[in-house]
C-alpha atoms as a PDB file:
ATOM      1  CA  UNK A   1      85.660  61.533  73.908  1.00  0.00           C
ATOM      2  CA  UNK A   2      85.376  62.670  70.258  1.00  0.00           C
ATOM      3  CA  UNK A   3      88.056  64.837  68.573  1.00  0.00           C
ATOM      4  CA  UNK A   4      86.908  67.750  66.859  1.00  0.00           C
ATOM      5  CA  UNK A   5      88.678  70.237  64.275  1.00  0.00           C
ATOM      6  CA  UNK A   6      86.762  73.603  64.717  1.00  0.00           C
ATOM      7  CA  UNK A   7      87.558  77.118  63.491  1.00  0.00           C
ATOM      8  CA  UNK A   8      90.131  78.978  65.994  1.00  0.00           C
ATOM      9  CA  UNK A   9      87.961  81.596  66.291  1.00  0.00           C
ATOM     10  CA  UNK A  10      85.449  79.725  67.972  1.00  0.00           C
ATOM     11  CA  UNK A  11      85.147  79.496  72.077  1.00  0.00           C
ATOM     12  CA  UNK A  12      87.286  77.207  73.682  1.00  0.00           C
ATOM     13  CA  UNK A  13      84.633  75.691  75.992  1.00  0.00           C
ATOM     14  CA  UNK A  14      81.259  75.892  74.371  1.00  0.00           C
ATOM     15  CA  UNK A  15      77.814  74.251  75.472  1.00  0.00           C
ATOM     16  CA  UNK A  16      76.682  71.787  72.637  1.00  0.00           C
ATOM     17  CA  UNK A  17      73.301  69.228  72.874  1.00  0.00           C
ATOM     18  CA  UNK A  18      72.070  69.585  76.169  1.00  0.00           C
ATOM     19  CA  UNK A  19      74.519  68.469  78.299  1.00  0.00           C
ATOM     20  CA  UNK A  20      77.531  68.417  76.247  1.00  0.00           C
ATOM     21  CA  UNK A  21      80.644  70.679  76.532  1.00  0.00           C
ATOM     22  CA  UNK A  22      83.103  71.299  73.787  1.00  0.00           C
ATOM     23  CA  UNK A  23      86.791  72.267  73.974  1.00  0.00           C
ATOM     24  CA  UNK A  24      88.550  73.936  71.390  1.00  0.00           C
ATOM     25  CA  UNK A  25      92.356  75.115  71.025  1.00  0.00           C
ATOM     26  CA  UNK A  26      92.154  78.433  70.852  1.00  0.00           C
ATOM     27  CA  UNK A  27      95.386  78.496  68.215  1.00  0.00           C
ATOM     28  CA  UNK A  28      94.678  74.911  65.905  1.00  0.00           C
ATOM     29  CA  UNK A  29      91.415  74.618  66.081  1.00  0.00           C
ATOM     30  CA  UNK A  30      91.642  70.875  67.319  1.00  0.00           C
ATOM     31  CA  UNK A  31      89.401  69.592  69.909  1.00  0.00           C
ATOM     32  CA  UNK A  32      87.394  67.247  71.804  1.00  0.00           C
ATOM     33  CA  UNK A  33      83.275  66.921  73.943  1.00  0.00           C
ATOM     34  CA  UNK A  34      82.877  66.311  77.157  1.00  0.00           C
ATOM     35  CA  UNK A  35      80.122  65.556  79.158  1.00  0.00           C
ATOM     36  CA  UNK A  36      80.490  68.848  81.941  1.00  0.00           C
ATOM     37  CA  UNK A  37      82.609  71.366  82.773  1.00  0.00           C
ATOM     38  CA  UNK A  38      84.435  69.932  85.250  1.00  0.00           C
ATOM     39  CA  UNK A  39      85.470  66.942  83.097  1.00  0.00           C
ATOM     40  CA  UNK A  40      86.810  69.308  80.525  1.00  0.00           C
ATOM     41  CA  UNK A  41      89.135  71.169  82.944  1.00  0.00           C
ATOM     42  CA  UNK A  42      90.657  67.296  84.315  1.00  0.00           C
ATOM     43  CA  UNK A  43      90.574  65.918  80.841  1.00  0.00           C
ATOM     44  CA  UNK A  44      92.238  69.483  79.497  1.00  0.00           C
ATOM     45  CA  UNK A  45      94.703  69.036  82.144  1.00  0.00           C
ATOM     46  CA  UNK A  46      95.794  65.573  81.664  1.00  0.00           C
ATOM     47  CA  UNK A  47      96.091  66.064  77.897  1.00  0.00           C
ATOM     48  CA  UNK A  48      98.650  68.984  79.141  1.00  0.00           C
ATOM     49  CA  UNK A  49      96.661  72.111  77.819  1.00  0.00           C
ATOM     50  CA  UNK A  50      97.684  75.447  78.923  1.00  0.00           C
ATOM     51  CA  UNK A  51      95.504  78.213  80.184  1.00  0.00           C
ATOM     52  CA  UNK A  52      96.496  82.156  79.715  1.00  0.00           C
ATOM     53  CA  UNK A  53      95.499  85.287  79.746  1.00  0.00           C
ATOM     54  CA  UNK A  54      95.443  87.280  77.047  1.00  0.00           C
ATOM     55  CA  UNK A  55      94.833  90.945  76.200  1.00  0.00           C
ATOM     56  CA  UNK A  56      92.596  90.596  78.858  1.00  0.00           C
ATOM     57  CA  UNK A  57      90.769  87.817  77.335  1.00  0.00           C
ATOM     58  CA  UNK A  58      91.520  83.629  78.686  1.00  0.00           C
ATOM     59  CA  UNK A  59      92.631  81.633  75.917  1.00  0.00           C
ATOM     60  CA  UNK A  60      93.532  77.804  75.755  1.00  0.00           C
ATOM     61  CA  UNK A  61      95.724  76.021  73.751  1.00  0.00           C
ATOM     62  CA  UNK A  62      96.470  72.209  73.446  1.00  0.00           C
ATOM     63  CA  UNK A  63      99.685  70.474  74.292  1.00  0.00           C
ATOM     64  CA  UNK A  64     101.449  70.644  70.752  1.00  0.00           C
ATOM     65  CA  UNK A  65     100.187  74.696  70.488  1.00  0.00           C
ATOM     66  CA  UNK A  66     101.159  75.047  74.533  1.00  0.00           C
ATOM     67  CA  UNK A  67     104.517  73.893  73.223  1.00  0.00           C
ATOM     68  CA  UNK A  68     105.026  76.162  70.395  1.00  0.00           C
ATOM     69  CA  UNK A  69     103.886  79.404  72.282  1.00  0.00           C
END
């Protein structure tokens, strides 16, 4: 898996390429591709993301933002 930096304001999971999905920390920016959807929830959960809901909105944030929030 690739690391990515991306803009905050971008999705968290995005399709990219054709079968490609790419997770984003909703608060940092940082980030990393995966090859489905599913593999992005396991690998999101053994990096120790966090999942919430927001102002009605779900937002994700990485271990190090999960932390600070």
């Amino acid at each position: 898996m690739e690391l990515r930096k991306r803009k905050a304001k971008d999705k968290m999971i995005e399709s990219i390429f054709k079968n490609k999905k790419q997770v984003i920390c909703d608060n940092c920016g940082e980030g990393f591709e995966c090859d489905s959807w599913e593999e992005a929830q396991e690998e999101m959960k053994s990096q120790g993301w966090k999942t919430k809901k927001l102002n009605g909105e779900w937002v994700n944030y990485c271990k190090e933002c999960a932390e600070e929030k």
